[in-house]
Each structure stands twice: as C-alpha cells, then as structure tokens.
N, C-alpha and C. Protein backbone atom coordinates (compact mmCIF):
# COMPACT_ATOMS: atom_id res chain seq x y z
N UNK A 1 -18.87 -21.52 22.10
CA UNK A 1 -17.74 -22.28 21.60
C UNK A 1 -17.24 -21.67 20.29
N UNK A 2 -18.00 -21.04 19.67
CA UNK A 2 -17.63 -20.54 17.97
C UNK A 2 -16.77 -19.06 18.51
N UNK A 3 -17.00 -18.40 19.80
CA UNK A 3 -16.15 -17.17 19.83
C UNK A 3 -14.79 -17.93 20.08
N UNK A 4 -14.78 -18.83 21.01
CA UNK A 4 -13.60 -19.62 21.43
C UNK A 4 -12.32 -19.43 19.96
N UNK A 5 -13.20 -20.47 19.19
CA UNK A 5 -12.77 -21.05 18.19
C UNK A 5 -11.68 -20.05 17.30
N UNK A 6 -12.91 -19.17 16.75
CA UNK A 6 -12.18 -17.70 15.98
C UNK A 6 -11.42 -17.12 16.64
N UNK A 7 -11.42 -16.90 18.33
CA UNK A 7 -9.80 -16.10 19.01
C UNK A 7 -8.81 -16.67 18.56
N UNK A 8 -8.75 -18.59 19.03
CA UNK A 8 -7.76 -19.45 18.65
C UNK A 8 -7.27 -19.20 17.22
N UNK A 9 -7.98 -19.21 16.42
CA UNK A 9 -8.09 -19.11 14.96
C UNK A 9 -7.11 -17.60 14.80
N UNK A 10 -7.67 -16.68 15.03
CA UNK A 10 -6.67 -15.40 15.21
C UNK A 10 -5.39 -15.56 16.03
N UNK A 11 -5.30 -16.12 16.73
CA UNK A 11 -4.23 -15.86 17.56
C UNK A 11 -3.23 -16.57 16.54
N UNK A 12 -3.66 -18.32 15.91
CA UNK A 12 -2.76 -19.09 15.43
C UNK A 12 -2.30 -18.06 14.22
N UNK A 13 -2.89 -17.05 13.37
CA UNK A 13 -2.95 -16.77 12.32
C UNK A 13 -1.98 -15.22 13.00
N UNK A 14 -1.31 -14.66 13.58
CA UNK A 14 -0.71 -14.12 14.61
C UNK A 14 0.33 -14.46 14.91
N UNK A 15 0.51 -15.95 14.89
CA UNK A 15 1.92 -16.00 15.44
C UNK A 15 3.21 -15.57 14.74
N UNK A 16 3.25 -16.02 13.44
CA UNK A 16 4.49 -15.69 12.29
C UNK A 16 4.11 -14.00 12.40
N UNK A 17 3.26 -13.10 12.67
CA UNK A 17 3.21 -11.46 12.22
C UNK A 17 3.13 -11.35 13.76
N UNK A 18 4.01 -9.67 13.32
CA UNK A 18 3.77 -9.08 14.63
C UNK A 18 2.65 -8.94 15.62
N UNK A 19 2.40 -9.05 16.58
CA UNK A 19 1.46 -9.08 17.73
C UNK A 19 1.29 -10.62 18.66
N UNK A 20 0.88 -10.55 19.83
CA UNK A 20 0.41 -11.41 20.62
C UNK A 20 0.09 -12.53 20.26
N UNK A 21 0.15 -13.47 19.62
CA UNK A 21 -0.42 -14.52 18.92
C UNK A 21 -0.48 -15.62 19.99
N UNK A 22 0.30 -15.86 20.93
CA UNK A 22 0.34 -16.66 22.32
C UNK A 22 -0.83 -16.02 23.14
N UNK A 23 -0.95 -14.86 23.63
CA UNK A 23 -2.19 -14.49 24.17
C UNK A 23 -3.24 -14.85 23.44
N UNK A 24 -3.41 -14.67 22.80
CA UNK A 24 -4.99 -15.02 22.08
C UNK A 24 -5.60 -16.05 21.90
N UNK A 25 -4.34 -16.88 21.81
CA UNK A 25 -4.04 -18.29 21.46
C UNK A 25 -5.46 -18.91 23.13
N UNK A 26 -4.32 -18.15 24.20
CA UNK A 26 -5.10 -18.74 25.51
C UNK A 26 -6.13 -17.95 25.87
N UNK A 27 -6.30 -16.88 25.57
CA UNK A 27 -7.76 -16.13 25.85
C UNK A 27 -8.83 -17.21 25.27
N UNK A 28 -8.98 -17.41 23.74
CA UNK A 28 -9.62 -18.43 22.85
C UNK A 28 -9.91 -19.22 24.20
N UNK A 29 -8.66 -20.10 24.13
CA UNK A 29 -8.68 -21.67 24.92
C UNK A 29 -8.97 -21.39 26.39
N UNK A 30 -9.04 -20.02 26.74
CA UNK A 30 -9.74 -20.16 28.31
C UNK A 30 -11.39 -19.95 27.92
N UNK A 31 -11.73 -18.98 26.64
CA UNK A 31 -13.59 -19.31 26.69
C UNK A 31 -13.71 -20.97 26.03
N UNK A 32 -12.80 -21.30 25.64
CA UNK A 32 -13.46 -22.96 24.99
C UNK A 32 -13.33 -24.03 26.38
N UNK A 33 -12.37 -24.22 27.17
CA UNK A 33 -12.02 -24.91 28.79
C UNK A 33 -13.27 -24.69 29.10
N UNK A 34 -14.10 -23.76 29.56
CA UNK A 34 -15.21 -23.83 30.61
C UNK A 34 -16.05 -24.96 29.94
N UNK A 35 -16.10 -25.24 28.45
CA UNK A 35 -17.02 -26.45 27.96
C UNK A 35 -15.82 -27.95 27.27
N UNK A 36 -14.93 -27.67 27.14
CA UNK A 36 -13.99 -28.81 26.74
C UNK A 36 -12.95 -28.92 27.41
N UNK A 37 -12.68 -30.31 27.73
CA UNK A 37 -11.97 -30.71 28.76
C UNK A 37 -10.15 -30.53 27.98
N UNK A 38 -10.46 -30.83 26.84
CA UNK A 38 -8.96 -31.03 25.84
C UNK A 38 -8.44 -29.34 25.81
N UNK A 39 -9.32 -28.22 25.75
CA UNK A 39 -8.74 -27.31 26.00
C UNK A 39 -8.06 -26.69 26.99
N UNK A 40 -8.97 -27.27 28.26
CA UNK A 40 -8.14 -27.00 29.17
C UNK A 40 -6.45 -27.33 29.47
N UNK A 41 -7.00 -28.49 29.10
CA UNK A 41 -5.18 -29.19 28.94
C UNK A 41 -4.40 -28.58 28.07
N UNK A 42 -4.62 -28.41 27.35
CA UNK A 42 -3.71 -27.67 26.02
C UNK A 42 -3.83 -25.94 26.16
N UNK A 43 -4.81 -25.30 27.17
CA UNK A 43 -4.35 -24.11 27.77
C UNK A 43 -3.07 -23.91 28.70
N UNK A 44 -2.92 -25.20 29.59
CA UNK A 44 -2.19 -25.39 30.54
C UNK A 44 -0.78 -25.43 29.66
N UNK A 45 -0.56 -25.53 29.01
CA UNK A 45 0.43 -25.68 27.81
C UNK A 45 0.85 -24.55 27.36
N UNK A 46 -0.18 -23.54 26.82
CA UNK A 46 0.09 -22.60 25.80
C UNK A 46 0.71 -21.28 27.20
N UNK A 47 -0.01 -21.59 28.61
CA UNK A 47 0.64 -20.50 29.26
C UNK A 47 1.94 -20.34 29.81
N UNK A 48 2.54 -21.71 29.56
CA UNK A 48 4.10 -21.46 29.84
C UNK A 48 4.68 -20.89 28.73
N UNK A 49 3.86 -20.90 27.57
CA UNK A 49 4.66 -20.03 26.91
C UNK A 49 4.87 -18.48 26.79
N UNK A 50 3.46 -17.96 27.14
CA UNK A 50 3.20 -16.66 27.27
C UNK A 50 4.33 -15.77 27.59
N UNK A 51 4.28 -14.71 26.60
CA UNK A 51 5.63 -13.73 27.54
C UNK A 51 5.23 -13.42 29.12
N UNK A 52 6.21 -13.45 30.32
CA UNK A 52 6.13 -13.39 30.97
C UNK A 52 7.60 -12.45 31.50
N UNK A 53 7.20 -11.54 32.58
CA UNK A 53 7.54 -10.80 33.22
C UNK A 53 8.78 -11.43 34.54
N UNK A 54 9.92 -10.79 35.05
CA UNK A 54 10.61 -11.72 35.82
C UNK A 54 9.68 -12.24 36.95
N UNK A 55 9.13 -11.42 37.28
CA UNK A 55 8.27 -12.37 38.54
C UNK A 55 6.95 -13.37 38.28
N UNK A 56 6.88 -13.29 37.04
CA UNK A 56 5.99 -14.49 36.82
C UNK A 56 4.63 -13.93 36.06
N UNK A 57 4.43 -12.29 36.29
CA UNK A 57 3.09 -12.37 35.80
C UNK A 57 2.98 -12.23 34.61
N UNK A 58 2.14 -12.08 33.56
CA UNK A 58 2.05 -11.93 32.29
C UNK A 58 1.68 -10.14 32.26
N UNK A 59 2.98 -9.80 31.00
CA UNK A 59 2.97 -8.29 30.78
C UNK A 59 1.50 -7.57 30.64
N UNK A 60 1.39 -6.25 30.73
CA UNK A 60 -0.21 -5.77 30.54
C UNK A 60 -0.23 -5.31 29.06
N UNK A 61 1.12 -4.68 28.68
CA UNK A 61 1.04 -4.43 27.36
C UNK A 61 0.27 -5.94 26.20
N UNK A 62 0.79 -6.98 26.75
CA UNK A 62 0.69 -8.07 25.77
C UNK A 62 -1.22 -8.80 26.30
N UNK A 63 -1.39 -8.65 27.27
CA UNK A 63 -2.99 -8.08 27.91
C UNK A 63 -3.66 -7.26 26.94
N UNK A 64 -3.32 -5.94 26.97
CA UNK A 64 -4.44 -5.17 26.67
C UNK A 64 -3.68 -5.08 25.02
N UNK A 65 -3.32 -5.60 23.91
CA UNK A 65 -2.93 -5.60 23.19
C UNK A 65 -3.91 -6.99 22.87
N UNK A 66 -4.15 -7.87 23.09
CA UNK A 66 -5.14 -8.89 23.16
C UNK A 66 -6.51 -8.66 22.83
N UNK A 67 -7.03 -7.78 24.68
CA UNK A 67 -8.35 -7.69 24.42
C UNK A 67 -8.30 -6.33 23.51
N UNK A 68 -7.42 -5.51 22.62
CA UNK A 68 -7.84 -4.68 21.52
C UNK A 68 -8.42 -5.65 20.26
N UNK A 69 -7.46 -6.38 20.26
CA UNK A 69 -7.51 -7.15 19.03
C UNK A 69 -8.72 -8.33 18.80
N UNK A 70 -9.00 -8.59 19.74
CA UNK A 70 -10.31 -9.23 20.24
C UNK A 70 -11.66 -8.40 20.14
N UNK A 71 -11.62 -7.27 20.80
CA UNK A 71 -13.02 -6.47 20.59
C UNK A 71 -12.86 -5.91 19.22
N UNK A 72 -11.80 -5.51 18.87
CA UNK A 72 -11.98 -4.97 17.12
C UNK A 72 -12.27 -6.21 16.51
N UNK A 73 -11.55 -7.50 16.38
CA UNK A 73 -12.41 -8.72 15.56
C UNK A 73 -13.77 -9.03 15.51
N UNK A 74 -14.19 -8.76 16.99
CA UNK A 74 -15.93 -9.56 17.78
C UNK A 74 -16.60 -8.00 16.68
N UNK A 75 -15.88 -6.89 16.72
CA UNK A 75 -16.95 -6.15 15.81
C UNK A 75 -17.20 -5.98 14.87
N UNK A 76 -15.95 -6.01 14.11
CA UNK A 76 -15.81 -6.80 12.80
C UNK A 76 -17.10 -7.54 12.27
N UNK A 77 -16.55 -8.73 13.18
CA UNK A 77 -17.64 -9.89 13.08
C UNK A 77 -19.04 -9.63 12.93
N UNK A 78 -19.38 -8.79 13.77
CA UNK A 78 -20.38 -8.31 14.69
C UNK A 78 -21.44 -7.32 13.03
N UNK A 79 -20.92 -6.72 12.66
CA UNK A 79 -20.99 -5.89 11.82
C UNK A 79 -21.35 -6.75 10.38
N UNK A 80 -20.50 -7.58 9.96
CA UNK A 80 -20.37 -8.52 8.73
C UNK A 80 -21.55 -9.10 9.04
N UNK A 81 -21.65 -9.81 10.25
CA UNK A 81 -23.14 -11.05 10.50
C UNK A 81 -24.24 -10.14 10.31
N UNK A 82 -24.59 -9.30 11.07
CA UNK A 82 -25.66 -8.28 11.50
C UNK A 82 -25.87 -7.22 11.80
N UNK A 83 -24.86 -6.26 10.80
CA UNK A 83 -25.46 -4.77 10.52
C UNK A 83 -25.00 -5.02 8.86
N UNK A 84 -24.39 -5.27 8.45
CA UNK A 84 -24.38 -5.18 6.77
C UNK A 84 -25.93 -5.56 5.94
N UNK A 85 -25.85 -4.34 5.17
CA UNK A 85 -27.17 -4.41 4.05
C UNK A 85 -26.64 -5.21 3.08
C-alpha cells in the first residue's frame, strides 16, 4: 500500500509540470484497488481522463513515460532507504 501511495503522491505532484501526471495518478490507484475498495472507484474515474488515442486505447508514449518515472522513483527510493551510508 505505501508503493501505491508515493505513485499517487508523484503523479498528483505532476500534474501542474510537464509529464504524465494522470498516468501515475492510476498506475498508484491500480496497486492500491487490489487492497481498497475507495480506490478502485476513484481509479474508475481517473481513467476517463487519461490521454487517450481515437480508438480508445491509452498512448504508449504516455505508458512507458510512466513506468520510466516510476522505476527511476522506486530507485531513488530504493537507494535513500537501503544503500545510503
């Protein structure tokens, strides 16, 4: 639930600056849904907003622009908690 949290947390902190801030927003809220019911609902929300493509799917640029920004944070993280002396 705490990775959930910090995507959401990035994504909200994203929206006013350039990049994806709607993706992240629901990446977050799809790992927090599998354990909270309120996320789910309020995922169901955040994906009509998502940029979307004429036929409906969500772009790959705004995809893999996501999970960059996601694995560079988790290492970030990753690094600060438990490799820093």
């Amino acid at each position: 639930m705490f990775v959930g949290f910090v995507v959401v947390v990035i994504g909200i902190v994203l929206l006013p600056l350039p990049g994806p801030g709607w993706v992240i927003i629901a990446s977050g809220l799809s790992i927090l849904a599998k354990d909270v019911a309120w996320a789910d609902r309020l995922l169901q929300r955040v994906r009509r907003r998502l940029p979307r493509r004429a036929d409906g799917k969500v772009r790959r640029s705004a995809v893999a622009a996501a999970l960059i920004l996601m694995i560079g944070t988790l290492s970030i993280a990753s690094w600060f908690f438990y490799l820093r002396s």
